[in-house]
N, C-alpha and C. Protein backbone atom coordinates (compact mmCIF):
# COMPACT_ATOMS: atom_id res chain seq x y z
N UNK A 1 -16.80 -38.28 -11.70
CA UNK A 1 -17.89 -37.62 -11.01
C UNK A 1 -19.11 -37.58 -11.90
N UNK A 2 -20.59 -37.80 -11.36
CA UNK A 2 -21.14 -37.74 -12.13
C UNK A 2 -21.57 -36.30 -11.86
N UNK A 3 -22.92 -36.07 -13.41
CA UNK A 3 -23.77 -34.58 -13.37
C UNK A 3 -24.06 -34.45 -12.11
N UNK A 4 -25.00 -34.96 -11.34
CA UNK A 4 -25.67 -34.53 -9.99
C UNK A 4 -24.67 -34.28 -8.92
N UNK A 5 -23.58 -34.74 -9.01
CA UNK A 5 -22.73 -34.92 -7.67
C UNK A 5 -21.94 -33.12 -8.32
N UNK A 6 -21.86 -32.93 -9.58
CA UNK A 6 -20.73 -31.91 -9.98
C UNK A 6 -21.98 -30.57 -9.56
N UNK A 7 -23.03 -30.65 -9.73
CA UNK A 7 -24.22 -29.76 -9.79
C UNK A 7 -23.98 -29.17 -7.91
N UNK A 8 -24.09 -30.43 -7.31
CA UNK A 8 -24.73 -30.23 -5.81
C UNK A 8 -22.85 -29.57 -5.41
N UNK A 9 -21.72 -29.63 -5.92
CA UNK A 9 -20.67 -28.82 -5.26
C UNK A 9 -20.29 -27.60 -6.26
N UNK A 10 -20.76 -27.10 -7.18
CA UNK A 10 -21.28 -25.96 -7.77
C UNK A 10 -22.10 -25.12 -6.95
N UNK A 11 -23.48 -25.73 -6.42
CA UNK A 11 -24.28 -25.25 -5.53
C UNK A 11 -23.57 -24.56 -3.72
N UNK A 12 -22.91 -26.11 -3.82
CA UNK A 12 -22.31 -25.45 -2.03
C UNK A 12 -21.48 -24.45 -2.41
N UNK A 13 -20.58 -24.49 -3.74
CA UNK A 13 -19.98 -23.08 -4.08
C UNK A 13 -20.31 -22.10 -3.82
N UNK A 14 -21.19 -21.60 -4.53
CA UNK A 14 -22.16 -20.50 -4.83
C UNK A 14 -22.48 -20.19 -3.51
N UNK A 15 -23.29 -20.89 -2.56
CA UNK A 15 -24.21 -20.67 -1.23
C UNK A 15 -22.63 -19.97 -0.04
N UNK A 16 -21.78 -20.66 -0.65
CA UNK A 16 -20.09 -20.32 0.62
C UNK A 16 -19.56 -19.05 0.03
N UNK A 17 -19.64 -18.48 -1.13
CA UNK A 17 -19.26 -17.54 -1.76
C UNK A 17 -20.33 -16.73 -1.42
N UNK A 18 -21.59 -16.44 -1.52
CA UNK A 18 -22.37 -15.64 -1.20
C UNK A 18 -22.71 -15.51 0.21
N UNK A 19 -22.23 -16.15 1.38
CA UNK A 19 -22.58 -16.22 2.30
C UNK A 19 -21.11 -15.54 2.96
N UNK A 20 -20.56 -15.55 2.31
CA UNK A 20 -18.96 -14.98 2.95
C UNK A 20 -19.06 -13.24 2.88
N UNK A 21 -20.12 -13.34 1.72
CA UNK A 21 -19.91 -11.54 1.74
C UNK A 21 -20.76 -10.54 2.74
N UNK A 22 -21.06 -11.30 3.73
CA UNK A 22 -21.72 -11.02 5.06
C UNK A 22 -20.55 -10.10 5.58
N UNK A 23 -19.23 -11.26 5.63
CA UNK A 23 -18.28 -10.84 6.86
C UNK A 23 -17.20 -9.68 5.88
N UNK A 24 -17.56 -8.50 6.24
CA UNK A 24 -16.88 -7.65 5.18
C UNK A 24 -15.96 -6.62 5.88
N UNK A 25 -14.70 -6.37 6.29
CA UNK A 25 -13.71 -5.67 6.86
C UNK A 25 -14.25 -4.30 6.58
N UNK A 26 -13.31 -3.64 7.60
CA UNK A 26 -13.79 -2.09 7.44
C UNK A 26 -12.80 -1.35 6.83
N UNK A 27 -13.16 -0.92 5.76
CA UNK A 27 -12.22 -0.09 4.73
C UNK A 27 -11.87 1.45 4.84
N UNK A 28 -10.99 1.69 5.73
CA UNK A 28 -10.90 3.09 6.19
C UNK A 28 -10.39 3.61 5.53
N UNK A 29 -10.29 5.30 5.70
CA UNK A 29 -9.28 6.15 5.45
C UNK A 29 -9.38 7.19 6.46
N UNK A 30 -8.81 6.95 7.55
CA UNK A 30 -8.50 7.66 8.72
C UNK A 30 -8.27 9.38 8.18
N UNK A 31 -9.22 10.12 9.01
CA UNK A 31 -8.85 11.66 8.74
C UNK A 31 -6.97 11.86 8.94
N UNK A 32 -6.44 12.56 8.16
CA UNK A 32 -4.79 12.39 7.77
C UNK A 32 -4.76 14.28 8.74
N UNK A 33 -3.66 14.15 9.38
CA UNK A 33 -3.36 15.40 10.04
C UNK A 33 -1.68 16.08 9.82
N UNK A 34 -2.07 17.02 8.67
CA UNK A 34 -0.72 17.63 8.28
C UNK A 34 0.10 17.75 9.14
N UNK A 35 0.01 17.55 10.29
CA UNK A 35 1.53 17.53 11.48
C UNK A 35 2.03 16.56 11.63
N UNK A 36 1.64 15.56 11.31
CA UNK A 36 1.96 14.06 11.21
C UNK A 36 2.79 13.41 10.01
N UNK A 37 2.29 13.92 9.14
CA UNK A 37 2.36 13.51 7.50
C UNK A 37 4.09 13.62 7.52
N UNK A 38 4.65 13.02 6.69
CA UNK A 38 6.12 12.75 5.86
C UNK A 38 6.60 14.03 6.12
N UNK A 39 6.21 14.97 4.87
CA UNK A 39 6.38 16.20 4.54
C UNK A 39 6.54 17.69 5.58
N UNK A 40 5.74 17.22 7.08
CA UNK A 40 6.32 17.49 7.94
C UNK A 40 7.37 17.63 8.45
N UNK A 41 8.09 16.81 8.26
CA UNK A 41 9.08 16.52 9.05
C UNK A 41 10.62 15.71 8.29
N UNK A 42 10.41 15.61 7.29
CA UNK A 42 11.57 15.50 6.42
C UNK A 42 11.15 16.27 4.96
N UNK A 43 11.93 17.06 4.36
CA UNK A 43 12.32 17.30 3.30
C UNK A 43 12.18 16.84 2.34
N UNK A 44 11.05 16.40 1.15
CA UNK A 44 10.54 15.87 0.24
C UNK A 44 10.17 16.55 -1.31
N UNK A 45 11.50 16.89 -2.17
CA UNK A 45 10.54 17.20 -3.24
C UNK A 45 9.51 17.33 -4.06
N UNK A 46 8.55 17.87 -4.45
CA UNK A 46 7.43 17.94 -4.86
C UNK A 46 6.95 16.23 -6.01
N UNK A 47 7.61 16.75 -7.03
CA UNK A 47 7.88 15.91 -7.91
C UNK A 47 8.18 14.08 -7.01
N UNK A 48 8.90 14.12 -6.45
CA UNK A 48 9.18 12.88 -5.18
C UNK A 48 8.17 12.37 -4.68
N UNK A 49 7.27 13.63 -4.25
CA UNK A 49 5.94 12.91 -2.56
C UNK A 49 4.95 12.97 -3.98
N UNK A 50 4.74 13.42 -5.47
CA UNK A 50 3.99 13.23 -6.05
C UNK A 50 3.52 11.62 -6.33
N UNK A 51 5.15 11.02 -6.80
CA UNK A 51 5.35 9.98 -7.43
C UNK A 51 4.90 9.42 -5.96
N UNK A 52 4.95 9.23 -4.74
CA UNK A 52 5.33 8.28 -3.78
C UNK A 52 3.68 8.14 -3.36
N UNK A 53 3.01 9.20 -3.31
CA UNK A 53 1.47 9.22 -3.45
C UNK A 53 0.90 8.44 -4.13
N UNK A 54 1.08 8.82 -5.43
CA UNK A 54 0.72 7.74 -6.73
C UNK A 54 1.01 6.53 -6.91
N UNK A 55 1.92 6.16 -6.83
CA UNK A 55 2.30 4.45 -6.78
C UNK A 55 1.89 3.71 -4.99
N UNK A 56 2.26 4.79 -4.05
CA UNK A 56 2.46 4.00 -2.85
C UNK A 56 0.99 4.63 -2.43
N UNK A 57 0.50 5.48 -2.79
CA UNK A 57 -0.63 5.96 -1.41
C UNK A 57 -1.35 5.03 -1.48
N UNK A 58 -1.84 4.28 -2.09
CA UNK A 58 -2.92 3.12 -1.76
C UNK A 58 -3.04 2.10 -0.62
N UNK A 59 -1.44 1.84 -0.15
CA UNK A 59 -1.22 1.03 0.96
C UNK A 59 -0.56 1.57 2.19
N UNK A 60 0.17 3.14 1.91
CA UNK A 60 0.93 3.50 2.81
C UNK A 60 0.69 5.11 2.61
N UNK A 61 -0.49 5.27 2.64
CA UNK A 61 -1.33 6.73 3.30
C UNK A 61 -2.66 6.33 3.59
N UNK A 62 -3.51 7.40 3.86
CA UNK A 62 -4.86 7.51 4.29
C UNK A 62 -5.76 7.78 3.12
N UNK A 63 -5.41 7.70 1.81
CA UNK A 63 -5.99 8.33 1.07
C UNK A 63 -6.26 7.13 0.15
N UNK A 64 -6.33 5.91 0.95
CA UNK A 64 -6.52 4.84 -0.15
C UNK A 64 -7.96 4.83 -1.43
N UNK A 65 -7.69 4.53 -2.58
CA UNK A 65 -8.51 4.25 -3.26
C UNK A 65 -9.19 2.97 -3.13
N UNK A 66 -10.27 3.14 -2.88
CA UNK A 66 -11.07 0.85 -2.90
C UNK A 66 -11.88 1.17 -3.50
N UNK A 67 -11.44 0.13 -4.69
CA UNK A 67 -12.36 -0.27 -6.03
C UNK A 67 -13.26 -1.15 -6.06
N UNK A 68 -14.16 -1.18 -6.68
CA UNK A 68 -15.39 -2.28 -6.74
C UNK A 68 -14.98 -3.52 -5.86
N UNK A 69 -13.94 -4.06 -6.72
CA UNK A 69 -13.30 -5.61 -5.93
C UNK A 69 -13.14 -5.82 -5.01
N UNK A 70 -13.10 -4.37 -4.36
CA UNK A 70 -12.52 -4.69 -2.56
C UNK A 70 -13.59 -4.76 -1.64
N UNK A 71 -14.44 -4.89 -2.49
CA UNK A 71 -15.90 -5.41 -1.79
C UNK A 71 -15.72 -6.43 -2.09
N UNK A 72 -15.30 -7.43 -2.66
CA UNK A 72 -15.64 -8.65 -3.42
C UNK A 72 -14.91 -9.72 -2.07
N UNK A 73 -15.69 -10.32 -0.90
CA UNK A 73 -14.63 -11.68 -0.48
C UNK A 73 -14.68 -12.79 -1.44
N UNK A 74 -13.67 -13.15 -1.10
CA UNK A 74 -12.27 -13.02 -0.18
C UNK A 74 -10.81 -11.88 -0.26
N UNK A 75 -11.83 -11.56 -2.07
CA UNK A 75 -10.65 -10.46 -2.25
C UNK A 75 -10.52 -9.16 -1.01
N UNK A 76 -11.79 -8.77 -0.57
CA UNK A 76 -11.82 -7.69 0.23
C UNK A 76 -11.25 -8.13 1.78
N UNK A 77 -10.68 -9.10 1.90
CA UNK A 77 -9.99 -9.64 3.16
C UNK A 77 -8.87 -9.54 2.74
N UNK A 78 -8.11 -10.01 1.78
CA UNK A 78 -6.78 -9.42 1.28
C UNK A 78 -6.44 -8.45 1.29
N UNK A 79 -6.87 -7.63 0.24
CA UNK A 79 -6.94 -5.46 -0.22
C UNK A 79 -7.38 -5.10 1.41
N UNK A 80 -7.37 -5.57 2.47
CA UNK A 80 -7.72 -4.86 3.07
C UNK A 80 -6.69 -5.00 4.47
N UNK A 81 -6.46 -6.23 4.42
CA UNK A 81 -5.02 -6.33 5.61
C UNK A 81 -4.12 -5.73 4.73
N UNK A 82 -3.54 -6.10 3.38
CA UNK A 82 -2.70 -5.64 2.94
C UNK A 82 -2.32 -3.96 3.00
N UNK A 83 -3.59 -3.34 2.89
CA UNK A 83 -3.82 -1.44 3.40
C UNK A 83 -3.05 -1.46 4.63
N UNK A 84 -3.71 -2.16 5.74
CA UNK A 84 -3.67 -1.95 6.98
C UNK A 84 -2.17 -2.61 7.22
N UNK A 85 -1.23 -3.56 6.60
CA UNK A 85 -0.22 -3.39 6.60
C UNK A 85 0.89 -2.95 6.27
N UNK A 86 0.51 -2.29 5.05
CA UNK A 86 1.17 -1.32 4.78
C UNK A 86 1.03 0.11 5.15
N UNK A 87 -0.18 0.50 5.69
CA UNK A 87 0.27 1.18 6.79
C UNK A 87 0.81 1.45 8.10
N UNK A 88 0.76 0.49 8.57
CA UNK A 88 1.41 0.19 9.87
C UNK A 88 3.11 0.08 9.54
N UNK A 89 3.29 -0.35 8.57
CA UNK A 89 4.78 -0.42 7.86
C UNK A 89 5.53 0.92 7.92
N UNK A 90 4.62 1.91 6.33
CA UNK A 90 5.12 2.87 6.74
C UNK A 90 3.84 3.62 6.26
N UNK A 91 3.24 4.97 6.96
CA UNK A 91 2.41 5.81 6.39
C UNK A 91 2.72 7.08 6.28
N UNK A 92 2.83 7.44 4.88
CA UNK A 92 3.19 9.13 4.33
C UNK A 92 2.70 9.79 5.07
N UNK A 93 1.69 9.90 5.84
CA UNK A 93 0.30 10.98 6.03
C UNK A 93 0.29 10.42 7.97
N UNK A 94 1.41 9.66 8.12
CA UNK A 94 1.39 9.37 9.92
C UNK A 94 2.81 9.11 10.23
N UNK A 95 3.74 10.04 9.53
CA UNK A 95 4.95 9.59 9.91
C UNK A 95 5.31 9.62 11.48
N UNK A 96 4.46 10.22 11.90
CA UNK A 96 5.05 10.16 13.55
C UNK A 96 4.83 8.41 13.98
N UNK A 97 4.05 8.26 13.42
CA UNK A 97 4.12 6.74 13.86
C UNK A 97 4.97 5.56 13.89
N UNK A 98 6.16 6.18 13.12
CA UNK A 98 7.56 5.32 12.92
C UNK A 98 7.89 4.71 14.47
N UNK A 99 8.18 3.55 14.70
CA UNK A 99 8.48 3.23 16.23
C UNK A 99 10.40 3.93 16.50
N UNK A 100 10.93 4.49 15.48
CA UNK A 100 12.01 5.49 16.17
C UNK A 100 12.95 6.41 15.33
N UNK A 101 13.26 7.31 15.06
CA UNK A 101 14.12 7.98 14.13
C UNK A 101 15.06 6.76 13.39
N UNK A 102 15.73 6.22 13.98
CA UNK A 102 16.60 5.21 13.19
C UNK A 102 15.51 4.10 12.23
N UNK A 103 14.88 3.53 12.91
CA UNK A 103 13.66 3.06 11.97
C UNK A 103 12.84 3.76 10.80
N UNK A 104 12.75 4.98 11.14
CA UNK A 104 12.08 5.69 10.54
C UNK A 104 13.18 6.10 9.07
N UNK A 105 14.58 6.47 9.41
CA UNK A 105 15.39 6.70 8.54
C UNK A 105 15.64 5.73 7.86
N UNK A 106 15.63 4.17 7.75
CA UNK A 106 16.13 3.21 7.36
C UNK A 106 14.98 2.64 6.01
N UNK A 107 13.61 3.22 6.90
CA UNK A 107 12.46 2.72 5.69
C UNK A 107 12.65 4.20 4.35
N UNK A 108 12.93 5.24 4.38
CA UNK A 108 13.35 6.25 3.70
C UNK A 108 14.49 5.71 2.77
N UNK A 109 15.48 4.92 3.20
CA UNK A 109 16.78 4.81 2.71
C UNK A 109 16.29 3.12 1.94
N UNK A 110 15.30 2.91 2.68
CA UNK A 110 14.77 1.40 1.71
C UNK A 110 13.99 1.77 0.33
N UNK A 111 13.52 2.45 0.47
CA UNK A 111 12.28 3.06 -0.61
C UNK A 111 12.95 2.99 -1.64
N UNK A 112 14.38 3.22 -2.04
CA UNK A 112 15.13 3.41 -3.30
C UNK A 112 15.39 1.65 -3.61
N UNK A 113 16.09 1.11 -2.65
CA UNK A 113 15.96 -0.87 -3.39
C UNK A 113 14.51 -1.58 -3.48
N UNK A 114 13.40 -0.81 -2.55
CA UNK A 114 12.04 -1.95 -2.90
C UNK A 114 11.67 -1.22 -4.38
N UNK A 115 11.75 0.20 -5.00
CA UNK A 115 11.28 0.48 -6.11
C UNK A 115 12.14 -0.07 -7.01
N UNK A 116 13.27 -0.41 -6.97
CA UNK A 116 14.67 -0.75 -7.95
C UNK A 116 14.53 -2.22 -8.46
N UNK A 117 13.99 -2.94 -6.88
CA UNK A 117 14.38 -4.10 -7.33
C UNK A 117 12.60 -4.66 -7.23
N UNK A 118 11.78 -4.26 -7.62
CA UNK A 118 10.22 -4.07 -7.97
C UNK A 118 9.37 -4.62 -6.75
N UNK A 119 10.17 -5.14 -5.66
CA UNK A 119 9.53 -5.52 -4.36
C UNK A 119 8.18 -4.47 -4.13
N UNK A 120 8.21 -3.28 -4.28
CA UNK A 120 6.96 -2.33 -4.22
C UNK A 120 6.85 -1.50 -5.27
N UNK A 121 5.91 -1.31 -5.63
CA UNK A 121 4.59 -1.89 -5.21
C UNK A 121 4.34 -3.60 -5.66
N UNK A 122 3.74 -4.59 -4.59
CA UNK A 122 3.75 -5.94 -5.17
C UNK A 122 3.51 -5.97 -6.88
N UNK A 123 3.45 -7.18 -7.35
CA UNK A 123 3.74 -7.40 -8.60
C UNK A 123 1.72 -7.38 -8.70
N UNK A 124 0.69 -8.19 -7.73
CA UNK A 124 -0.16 -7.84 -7.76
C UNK A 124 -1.06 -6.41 -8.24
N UNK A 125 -0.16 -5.73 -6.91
CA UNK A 125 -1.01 -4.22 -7.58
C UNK A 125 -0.33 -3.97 -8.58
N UNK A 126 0.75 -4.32 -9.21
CA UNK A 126 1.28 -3.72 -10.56
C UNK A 126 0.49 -4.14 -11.83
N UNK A 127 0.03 -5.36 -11.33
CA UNK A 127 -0.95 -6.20 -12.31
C UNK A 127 -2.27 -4.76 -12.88
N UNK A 128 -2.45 -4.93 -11.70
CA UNK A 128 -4.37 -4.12 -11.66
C UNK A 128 -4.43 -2.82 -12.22
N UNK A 129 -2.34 -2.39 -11.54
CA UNK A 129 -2.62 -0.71 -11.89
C UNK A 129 -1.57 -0.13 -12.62
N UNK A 130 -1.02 -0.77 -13.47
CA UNK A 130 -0.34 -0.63 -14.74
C UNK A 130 0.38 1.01 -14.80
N UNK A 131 -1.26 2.00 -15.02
CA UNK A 131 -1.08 3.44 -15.09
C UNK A 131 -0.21 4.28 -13.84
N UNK A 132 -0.28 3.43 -13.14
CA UNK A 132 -0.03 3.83 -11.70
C UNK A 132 1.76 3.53 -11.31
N UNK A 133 2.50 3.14 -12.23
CA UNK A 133 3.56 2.48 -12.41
C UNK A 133 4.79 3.46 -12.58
N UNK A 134 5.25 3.88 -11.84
CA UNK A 134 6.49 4.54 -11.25
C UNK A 134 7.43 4.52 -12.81
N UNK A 135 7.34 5.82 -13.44
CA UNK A 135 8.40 5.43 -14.66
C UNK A 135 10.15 5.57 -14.79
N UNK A 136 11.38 5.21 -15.47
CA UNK A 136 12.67 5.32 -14.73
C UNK A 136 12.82 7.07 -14.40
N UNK A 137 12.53 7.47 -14.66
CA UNK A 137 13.01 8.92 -14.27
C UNK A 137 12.20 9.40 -12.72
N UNK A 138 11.12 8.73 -12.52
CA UNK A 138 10.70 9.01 -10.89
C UNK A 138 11.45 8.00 -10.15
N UNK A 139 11.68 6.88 -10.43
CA UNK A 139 12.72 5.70 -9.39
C UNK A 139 13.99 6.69 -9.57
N UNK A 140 14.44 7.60 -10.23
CA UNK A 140 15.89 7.69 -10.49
C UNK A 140 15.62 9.14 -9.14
N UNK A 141 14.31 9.81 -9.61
CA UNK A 141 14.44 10.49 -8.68
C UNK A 141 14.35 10.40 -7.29
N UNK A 142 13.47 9.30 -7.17
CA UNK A 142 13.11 8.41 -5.98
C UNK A 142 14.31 8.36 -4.78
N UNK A 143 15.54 7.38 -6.02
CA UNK A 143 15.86 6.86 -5.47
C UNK A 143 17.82 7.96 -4.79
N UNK A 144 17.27 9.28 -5.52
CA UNK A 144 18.63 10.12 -5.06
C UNK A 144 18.40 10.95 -3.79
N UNK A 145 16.96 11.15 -3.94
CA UNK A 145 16.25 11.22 -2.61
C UNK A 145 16.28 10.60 -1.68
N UNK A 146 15.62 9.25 -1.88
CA UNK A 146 15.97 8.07 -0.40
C UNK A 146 17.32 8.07 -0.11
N UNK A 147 18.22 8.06 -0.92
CA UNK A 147 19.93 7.67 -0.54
C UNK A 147 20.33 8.87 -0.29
N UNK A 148 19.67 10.03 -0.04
CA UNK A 148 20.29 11.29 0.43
C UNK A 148 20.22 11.01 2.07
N UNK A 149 19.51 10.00 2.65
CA UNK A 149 18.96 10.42 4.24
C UNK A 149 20.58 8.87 4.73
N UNK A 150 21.33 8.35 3.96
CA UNK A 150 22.47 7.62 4.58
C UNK A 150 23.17 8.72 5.48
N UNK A 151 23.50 7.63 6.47
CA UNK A 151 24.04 8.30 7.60
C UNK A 151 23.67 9.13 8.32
N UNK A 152 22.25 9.67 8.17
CA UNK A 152 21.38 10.65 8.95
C UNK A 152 20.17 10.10 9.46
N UNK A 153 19.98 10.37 10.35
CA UNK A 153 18.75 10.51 11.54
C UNK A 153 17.28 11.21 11.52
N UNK A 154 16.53 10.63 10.81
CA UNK A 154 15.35 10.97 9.85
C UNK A 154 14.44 11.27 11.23
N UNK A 155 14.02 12.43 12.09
CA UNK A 155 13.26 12.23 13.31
C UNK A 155 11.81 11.94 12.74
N UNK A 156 11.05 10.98 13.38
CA UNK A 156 9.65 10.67 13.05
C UNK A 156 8.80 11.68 13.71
């Protein structure tokens, strides 16, 4: 390739990157209504919904934090379905939204193998948020908690 040809797709770079940050998703945090929330309606140690806030609220409550980057496209098209699917998954702060008690009990009773076996939080956000990193004595507590709801009927 020569200089001029490497210059002029540098340029279309730049012009597609700056022109993308037009189309910018909407970064919510839906007003959260304590009748709804987890803690409502199942039994959650303090110490437990602390840790589950802290590592998980970013994708699976209303109380997300968005940092500089999540303005940044294409990153802010990522950080931002990823919110919105992990809330729809599961949200601390909308548990009524579970589509059924058995569903609802099964993501409770999951929470102990996605923290165990590091599936959640992705390895991504583990990257970014290090501090934010679930230490063994909250997974241990995590996870005597989640495996307390086997064989029971968690109502959403």
């Amino acid at each position: 390739m020569n200089k001029a040809r490497v210059q002029r797709l540098l340029i279309a770079l730049t012009v597609f990157l700056v022109a993308i940050q037009i189309f910018q998703p909407a970064r919510t945090n839906p007003p959260a209504v304590a009748s709804r929330a987890l803690i409502a309606h199942v039994q959650v140690p303090e110490d437990v919904y602390s840790a589950l806030l802290r590592a998980c609220g970013d994708c699976h409550s209303n109380r997300t934090r968005w940092p500089w980057y999540s303005r940044i496209a294409p990153l802010s098209w990522v950080m931002t379905d990823d919110v919105n699917q992990g809330r729809r998954n599961m949200n601390l702060e909308d548990w009524e939204a579970q589509e059924s008690p058995k569903k609802a009990n099964e993501r409770l009773i999951d929470i102990c193998k996605e923290v165990r076996e590091r599936g959640m939080p992705p390895f991504s956000y583990r990257l970014l948020h290090a501090d934010l990193r679930l230490n063994p004595r909250e997974i241990d507590s995590l996870c005597v908690w989640s495996q307390s709801f086997r064989g029971e009927t968690a109502a959403p």
